[in-house]
PDB file of N, CA and C in Angstrom:
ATOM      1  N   UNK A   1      70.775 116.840 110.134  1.00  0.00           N
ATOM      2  CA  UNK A   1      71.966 117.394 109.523  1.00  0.00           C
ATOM      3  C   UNK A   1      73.206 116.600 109.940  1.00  0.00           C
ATOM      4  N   UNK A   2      72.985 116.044 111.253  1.00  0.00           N
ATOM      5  CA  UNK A   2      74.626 115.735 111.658  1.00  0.00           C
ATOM      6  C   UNK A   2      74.866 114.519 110.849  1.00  0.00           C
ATOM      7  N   UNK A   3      73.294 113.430 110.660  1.00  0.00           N
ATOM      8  CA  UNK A   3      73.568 112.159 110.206  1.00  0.00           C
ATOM      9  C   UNK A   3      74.115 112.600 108.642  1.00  0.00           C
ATOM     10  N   UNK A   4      73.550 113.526 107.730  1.00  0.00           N
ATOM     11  CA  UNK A   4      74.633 113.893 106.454  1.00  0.00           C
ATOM     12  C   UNK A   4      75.854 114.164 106.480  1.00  0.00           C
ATOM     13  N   UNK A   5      76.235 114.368 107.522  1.00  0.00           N
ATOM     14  CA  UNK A   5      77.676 114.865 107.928  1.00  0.00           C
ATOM     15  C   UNK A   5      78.282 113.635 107.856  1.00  0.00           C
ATOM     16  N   UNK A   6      77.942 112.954 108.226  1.00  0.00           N
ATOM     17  CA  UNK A   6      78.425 111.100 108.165  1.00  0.00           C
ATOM     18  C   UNK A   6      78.091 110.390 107.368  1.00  0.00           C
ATOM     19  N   UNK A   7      77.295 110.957 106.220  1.00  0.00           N
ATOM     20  CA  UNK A   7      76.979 109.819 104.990  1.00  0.00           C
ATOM     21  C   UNK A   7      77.223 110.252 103.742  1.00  0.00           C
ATOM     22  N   UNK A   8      78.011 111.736 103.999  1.00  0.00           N
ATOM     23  CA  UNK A   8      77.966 112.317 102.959  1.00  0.00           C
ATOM     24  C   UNK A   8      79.719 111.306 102.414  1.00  0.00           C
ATOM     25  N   UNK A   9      80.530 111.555 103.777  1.00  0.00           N
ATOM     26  CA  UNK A   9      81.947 111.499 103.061  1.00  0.00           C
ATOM     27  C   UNK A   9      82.184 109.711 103.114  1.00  0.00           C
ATOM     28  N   UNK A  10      81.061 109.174 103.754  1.00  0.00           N
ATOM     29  CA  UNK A  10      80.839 107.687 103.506  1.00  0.00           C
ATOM     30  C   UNK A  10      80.905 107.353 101.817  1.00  0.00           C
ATOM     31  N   UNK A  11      79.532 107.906 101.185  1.00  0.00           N
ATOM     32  CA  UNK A  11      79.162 107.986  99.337  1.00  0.00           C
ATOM     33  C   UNK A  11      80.508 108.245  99.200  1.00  0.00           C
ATOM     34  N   UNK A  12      80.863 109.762  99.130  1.00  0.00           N
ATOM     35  CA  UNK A  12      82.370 110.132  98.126  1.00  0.00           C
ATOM     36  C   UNK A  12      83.063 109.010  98.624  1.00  0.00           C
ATOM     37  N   UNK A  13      83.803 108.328  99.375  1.00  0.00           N
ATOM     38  CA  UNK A  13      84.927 107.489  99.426  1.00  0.00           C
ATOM     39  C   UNK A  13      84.680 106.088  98.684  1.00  0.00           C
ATOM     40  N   UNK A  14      83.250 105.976  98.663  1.00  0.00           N
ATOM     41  CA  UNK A  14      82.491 104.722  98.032  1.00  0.00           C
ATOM     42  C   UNK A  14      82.451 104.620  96.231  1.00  0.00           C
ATOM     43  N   UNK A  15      82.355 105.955  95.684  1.00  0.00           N
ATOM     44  CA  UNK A  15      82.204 106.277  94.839  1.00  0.00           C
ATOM     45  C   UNK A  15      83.493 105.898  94.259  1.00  0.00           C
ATOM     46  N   UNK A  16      84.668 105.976  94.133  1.00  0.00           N
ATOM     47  CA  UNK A  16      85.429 104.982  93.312  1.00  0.00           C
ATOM     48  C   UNK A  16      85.510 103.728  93.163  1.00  0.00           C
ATOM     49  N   UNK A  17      85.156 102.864  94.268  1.00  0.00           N
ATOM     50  CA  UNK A  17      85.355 101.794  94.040  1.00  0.00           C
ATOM     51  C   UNK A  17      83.767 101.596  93.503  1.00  0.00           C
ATOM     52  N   UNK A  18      82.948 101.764  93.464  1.00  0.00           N
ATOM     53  CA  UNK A  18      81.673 101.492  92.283  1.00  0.00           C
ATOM     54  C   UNK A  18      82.199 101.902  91.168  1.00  0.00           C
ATOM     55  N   UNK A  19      82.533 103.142  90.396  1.00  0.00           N
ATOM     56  CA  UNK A  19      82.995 103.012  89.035  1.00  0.00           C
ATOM     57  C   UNK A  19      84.062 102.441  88.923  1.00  0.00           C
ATOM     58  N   UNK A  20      84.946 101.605  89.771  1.00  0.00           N
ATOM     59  CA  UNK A  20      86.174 100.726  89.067  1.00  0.00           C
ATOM     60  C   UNK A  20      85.442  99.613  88.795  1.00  0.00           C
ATOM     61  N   UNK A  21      84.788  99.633  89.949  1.00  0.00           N
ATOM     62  CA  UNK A  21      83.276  98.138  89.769  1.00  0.00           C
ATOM     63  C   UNK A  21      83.111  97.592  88.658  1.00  0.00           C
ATOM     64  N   UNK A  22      82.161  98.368  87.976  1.00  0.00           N
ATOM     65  CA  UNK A  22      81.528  98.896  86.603  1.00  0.00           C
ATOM     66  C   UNK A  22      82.717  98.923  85.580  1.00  0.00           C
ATOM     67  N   UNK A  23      84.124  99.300  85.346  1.00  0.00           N
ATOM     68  CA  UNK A  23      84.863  99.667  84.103  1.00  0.00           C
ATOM     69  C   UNK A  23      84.780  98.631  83.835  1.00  0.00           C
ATOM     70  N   UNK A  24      84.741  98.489  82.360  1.00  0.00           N
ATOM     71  CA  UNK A  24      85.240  97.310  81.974  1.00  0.00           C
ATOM     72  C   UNK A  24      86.662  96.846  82.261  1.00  0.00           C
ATOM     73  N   UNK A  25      87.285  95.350  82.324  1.00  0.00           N
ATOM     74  CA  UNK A  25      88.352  95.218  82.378  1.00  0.00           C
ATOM     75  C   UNK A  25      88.892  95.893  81.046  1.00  0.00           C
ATOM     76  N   UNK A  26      90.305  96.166  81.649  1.00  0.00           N
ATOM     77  CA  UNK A  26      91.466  95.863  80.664  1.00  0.00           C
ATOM     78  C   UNK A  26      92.214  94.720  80.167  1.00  0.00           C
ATOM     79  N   UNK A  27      92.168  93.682  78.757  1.00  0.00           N
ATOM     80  CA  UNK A  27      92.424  93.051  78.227  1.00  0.00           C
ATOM     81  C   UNK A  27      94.039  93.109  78.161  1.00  0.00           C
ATOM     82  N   UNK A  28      94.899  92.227  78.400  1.00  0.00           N
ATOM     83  CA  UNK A  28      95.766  91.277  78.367  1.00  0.00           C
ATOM     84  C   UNK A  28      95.911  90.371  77.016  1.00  0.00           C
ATOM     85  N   UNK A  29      96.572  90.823  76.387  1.00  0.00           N
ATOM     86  CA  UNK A  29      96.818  90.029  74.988  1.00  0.00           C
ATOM     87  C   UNK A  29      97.400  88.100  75.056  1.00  0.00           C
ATOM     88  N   UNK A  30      98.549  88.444  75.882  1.00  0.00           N
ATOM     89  CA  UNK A  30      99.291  87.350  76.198  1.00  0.00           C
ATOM     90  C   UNK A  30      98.564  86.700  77.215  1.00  0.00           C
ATOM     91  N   UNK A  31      98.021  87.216  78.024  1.00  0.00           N
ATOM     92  CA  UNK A  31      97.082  86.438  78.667  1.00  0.00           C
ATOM     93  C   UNK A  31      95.975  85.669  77.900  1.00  0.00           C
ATOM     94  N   UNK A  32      95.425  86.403  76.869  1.00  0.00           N
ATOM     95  CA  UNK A  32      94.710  85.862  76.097  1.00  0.00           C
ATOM     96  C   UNK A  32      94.906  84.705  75.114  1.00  0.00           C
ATOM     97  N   UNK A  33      96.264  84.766  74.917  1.00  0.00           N
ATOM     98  CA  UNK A  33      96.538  83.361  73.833  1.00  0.00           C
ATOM     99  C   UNK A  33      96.711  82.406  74.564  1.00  0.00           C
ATOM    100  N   UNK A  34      96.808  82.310  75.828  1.00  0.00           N
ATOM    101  CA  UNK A  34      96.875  80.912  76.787  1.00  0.00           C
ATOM    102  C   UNK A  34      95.295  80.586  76.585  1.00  0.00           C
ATOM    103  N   UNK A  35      94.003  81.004  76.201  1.00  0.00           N
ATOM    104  CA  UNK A  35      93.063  80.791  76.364  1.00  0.00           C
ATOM    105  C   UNK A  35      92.181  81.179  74.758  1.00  0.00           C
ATOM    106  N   UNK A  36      93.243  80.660  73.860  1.00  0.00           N
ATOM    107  CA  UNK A  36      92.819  80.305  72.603  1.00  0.00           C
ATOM    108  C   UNK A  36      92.145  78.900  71.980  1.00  0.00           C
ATOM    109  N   UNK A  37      92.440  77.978  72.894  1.00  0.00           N
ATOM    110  CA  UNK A  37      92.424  76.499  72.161  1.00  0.00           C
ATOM    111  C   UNK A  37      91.004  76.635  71.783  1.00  0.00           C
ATOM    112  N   UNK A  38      89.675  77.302  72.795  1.00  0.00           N
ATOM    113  CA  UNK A  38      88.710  76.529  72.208  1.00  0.00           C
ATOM    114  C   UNK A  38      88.095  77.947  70.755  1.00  0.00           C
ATOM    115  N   UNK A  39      88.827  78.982  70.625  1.00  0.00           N
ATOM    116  CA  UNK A  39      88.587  79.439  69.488  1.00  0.00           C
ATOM    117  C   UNK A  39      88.902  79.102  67.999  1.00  0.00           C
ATOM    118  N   UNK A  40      90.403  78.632  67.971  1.00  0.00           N
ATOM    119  CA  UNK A  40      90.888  78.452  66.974  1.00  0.00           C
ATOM    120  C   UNK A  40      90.551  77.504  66.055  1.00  0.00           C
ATOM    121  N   UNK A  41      89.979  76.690  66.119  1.00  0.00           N
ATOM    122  CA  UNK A  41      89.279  74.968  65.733  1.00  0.00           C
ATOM    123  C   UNK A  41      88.386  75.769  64.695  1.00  0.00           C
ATOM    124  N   UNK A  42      87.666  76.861  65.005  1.00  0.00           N
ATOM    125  CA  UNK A  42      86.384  77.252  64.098  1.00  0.00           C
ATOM    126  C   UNK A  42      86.836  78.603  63.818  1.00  0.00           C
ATOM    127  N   UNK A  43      87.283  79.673  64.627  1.00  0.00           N
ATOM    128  CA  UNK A  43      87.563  81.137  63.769  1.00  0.00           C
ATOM    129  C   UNK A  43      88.854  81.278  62.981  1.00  0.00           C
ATOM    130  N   UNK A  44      89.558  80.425  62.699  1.00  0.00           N
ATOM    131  CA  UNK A  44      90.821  80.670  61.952  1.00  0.00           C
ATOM    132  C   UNK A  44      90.354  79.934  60.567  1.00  0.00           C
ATOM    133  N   UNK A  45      89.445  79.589  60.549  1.00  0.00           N
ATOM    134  CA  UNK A  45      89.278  78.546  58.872  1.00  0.00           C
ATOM    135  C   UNK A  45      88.522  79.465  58.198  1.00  0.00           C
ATOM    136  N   UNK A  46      89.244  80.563  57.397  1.00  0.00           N
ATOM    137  CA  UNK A  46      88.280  81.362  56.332  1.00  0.00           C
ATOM    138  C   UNK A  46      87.355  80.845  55.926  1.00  0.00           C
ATOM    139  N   UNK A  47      86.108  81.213  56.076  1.00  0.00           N
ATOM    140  CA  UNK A  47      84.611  80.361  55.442  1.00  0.00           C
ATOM    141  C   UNK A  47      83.991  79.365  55.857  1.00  0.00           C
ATOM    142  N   UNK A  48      84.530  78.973  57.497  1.00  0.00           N
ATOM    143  CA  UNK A  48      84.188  77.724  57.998  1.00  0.00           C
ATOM    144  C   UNK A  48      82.603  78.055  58.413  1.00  0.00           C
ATOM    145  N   UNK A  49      81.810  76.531  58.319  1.00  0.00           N
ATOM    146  CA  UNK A  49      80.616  76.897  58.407  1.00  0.00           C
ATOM    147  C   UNK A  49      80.342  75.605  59.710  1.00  0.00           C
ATOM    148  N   UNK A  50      79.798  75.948  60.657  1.00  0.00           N
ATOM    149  CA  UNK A  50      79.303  75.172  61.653  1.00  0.00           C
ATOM    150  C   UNK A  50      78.191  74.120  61.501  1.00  0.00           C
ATOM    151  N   UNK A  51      78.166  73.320  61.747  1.00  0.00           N
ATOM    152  CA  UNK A  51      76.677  72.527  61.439  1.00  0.00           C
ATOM    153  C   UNK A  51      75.942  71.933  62.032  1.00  0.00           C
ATOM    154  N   UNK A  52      75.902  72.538  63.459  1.00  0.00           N
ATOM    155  CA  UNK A  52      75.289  71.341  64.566  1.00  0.00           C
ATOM    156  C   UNK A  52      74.909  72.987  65.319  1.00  0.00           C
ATOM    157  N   UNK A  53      73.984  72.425  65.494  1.00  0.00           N
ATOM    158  CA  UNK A  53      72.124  71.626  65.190  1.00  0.00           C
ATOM    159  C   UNK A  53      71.841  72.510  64.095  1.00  0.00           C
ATOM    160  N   UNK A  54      72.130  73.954  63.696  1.00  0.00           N
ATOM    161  CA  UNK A  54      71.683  74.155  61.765  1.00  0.00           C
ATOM    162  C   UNK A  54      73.521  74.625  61.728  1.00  0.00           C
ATOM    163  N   UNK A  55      73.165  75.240  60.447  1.00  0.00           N
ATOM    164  CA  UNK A  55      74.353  75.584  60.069  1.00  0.00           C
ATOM    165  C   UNK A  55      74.583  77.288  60.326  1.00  0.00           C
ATOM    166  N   UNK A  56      75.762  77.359  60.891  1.00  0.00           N
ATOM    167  CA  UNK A  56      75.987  78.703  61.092  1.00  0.00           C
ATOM    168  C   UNK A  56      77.929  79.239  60.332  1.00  0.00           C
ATOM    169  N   UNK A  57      77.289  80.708  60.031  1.00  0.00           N
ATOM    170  CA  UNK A  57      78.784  80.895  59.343  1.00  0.00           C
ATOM    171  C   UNK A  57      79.642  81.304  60.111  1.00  0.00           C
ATOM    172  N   UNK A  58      80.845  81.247  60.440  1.00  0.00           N
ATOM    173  CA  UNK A  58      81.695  81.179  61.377  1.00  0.00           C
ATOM    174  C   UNK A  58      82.916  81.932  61.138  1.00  0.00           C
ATOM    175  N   UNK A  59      82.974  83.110  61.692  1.00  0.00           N
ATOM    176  CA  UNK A  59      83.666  84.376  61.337  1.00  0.00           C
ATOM    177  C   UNK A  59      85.320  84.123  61.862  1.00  0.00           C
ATOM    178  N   UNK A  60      86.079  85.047  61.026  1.00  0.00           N
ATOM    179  CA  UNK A  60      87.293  84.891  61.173  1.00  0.00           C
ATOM    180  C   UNK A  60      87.299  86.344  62.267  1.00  0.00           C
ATOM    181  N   UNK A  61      87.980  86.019  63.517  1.00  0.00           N
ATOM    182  CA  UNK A  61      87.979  87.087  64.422  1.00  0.00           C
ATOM    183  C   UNK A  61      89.503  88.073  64.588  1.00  0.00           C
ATOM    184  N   UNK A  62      89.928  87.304  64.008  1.00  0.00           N
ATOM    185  CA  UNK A  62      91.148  88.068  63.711  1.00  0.00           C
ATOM    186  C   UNK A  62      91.173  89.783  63.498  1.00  0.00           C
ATOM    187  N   UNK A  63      92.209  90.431  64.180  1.00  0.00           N
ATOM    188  CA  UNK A  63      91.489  91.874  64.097  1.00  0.00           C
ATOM    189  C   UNK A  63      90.451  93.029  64.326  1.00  0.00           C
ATOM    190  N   UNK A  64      89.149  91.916  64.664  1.00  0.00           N
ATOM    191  CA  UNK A  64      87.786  92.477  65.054  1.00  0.00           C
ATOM    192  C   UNK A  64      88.501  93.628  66.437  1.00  0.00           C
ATOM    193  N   UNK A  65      87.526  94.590  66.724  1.00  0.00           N
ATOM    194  CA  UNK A  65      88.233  95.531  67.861  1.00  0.00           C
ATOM    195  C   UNK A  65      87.527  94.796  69.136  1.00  0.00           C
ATOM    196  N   UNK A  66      88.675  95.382  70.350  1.00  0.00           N
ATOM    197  CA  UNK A  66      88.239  94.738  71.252  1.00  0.00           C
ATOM    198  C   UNK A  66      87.020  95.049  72.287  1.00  0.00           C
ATOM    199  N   UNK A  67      86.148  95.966  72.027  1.00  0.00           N
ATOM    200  CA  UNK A  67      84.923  96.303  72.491  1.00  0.00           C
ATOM    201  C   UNK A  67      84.026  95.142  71.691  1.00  0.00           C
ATOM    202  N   UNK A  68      83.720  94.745  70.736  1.00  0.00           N
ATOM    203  CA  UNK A  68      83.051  94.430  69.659  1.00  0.00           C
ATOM    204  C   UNK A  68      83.286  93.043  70.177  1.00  0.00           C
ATOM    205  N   UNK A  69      84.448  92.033  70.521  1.00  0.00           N
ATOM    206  CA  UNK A  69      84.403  90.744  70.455  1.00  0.00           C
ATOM    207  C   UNK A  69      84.142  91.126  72.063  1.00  0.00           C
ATOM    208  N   UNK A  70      84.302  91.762  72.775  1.00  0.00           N
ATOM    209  CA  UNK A  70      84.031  91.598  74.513  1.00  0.00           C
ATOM    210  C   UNK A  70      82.315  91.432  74.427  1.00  0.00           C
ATOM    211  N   UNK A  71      81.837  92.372  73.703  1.00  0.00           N
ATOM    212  CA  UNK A  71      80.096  92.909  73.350  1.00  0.00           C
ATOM    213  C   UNK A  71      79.550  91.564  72.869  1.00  0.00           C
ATOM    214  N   UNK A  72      79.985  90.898  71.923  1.00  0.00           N
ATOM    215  CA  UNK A  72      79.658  89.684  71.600  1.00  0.00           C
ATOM    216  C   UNK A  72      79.425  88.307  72.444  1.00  0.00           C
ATOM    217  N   UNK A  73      81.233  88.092  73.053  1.00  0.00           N
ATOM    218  CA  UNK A  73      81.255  87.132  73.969  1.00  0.00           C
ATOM    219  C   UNK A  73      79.785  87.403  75.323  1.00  0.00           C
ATOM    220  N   UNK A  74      79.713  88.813  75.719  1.00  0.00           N
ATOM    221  CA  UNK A  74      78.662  89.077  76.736  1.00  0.00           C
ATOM    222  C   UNK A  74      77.377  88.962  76.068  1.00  0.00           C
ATOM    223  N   UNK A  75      76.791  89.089  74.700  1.00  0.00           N
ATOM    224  CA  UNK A  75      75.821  88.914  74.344  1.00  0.00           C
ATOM    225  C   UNK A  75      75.084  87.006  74.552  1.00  0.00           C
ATOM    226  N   UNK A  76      76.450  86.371  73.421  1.00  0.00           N
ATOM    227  CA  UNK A  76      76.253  84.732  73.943  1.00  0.00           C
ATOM    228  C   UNK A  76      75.760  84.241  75.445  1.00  0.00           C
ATOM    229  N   UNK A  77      76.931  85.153  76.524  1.00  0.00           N
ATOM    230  CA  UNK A  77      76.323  84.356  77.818  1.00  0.00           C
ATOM    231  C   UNK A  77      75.237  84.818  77.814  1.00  0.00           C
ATOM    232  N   UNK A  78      74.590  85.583  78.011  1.00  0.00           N
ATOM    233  CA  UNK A  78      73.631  85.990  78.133  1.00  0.00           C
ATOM    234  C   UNK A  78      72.090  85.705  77.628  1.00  0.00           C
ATOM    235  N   UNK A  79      72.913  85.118  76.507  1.00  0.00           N
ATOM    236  CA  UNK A  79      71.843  84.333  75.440  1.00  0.00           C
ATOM    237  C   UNK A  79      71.130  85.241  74.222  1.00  0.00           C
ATOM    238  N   UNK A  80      71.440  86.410  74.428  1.00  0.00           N
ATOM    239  CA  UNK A  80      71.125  87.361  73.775  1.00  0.00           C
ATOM    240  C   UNK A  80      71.565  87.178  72.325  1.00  0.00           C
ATOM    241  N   UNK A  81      72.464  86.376  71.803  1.00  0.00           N
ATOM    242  CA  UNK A  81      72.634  85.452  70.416  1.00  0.00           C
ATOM    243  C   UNK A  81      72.692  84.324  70.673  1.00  0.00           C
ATOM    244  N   UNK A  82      72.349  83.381  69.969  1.00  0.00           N
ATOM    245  CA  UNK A  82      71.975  81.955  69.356  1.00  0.00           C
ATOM    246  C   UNK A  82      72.943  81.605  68.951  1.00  0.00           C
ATOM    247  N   UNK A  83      73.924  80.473  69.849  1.00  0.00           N
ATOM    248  CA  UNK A  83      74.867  79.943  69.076  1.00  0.00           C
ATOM    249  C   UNK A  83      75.225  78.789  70.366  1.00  0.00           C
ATOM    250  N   UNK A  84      74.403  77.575  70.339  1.00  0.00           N
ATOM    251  CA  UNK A  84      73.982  77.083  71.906  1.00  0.00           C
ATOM    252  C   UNK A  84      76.641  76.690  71.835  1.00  0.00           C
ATOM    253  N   UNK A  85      77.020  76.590  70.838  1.00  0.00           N
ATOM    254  CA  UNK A  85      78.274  76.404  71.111  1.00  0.00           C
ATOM    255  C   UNK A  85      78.515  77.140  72.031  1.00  0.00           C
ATOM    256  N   UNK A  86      78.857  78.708  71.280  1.00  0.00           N
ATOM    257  CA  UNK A  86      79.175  79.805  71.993  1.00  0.00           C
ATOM    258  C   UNK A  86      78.659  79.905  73.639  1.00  0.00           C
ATOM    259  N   UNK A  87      77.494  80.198  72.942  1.00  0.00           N
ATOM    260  CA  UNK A  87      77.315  80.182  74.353  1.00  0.00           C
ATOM    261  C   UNK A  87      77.416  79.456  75.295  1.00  0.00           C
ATOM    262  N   UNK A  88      78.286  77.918  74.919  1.00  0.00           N
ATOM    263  CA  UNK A  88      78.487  77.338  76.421  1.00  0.00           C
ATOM    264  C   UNK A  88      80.065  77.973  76.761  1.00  0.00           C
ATOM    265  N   UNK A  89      80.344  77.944  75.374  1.00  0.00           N
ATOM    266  CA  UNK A  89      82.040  78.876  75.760  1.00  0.00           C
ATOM    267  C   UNK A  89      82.135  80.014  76.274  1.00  0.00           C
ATOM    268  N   UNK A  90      81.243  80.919  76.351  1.00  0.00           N
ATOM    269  CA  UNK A  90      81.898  82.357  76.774  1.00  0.00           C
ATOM    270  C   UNK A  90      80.595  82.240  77.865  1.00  0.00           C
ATOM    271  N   UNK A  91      79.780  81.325  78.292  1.00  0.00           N
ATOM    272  CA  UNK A  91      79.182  81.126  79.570  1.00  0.00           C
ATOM    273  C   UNK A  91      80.422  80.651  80.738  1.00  0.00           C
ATOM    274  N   UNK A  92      81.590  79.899  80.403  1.00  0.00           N
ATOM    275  CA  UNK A  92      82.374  79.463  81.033  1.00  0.00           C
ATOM    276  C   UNK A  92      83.763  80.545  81.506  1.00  0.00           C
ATOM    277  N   UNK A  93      83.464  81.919  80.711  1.00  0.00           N
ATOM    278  CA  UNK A  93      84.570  82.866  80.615  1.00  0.00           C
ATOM    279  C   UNK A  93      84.243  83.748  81.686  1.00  0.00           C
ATOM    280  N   UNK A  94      85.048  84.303  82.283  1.00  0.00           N
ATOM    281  CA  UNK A  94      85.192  85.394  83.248  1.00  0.00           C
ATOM    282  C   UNK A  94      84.851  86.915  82.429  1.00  0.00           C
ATOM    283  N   UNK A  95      84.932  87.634  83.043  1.00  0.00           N
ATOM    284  CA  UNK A  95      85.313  89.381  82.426  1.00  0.00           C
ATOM    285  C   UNK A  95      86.646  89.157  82.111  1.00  0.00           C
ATOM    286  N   UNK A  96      87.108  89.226  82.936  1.00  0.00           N
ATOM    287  CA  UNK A  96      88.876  89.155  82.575  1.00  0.00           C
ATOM    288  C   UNK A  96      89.255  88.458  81.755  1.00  0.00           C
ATOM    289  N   UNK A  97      88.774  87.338  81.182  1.00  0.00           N
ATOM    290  CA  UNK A  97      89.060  86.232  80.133  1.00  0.00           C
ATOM    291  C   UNK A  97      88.217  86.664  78.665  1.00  0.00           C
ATOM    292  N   UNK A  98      87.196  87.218  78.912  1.00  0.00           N
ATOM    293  CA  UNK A  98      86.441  87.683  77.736  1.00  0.00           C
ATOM    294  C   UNK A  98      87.722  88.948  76.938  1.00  0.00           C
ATOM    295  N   UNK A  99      87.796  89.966  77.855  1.00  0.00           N
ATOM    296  CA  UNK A  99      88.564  90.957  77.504  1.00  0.00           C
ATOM    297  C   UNK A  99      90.441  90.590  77.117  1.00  0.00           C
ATOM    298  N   UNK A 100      90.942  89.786  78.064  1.00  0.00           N
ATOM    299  CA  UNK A 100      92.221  89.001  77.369  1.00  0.00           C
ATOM    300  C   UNK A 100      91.785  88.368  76.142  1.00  0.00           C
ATOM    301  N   UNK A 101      91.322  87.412  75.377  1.00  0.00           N
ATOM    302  CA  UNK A 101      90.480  87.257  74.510  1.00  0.00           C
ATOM    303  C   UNK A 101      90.397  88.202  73.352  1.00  0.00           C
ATOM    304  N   UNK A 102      89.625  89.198  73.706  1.00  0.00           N
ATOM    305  CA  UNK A 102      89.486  90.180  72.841  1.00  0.00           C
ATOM    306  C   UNK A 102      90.781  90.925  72.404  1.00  0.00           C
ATOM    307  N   UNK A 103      91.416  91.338  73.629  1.00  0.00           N
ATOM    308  CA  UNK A 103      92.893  92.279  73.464  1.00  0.00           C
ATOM    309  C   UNK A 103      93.870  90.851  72.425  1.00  0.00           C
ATOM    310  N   UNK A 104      93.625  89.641  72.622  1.00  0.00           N
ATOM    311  CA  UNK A 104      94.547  89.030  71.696  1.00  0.00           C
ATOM    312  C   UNK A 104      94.157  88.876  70.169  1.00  0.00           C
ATOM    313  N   UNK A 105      93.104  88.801  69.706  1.00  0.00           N
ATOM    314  CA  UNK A 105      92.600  88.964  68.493  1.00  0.00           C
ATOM    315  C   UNK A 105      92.303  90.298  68.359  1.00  0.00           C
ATOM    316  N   UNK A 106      92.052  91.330  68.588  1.00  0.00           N
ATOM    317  CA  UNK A 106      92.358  92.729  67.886  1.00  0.00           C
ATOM    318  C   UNK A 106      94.062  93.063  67.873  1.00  0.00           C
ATOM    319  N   UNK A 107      94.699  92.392  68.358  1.00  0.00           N
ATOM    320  CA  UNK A 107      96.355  92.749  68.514  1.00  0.00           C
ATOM    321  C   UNK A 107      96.495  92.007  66.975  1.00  0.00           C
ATOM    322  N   UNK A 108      95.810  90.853  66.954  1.00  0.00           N
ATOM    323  CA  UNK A 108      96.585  90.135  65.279  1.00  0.00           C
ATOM    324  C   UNK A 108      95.877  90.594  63.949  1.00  0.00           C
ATOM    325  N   UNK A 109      95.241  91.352  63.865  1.00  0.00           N
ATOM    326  CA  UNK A 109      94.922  91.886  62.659  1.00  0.00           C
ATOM    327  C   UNK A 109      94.293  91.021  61.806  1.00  0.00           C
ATOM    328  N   UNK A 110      93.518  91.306  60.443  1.00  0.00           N
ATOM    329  CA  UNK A 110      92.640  91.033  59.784  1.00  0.00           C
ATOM    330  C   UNK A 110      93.540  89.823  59.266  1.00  0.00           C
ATOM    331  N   UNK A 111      94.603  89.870  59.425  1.00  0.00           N
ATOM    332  CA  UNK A 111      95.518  88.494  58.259  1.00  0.00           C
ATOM    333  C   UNK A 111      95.266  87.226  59.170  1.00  0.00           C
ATOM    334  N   UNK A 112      95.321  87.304  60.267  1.00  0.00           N
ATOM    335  CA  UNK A 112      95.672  86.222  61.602  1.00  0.00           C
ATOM    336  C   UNK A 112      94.518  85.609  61.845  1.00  0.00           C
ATOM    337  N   UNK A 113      95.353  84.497  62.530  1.00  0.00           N
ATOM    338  CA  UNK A 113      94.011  83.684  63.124  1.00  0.00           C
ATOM    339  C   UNK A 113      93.594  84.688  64.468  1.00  0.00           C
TER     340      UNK A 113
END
């Protein structure tokens, strides 16, 4: 009993900093357009189609929400989609950079690059 007495209020004090662990970041918009260059080349050209090594269609991200492009960028590293580009780009991204990223293209809407 006494050793629960000492591990109990150990867990509770532990227990926030594991679910801050775990949240996803919060995205940074302006942070995010400093770390546009290697998107814009291919998602701002309505209908651009990729062609190395096959051809892939290449979405305008503009507007997409920012769960959805964070879900994505983590799918690429992961390898969990096929896109050996991508995935060397968002293999090279942080959490914090995935989600700035995201918060800057859901901030510009369906018109924007």
């Amino acid at each position: 009993m006494h050793g629960l007495r000492l591990t109990l209020p150990a867990l509770l004090l532990a227990a926030p900093l594991v679910a801050a662990a775990q949240a996803p970041a919060a995205g940074n918009a302006e942070a995010g357009r400093a770390l546009i260059s290697n998107c814009t080349g291919c998602h701002s050209i309505p209908g651009y189609q990729a062609t190395f090594p096959q051809v892939y269609r290449v979405p305008k991200i503009g507007g997409q929400s920012a769960p959805y492009i964070v879900a994505a960028l983590q799918a690429y590293k992961r390898g969990e989609r096929n896109n050996p580009t991508m995935k060397a780009i968002a293999g090279g991204l942080t959490d914090q950079q995935m989600a700035d990223l995201a918060a800057y293209y859901a901030s510009r809407g369906a018109q924007a690059n």
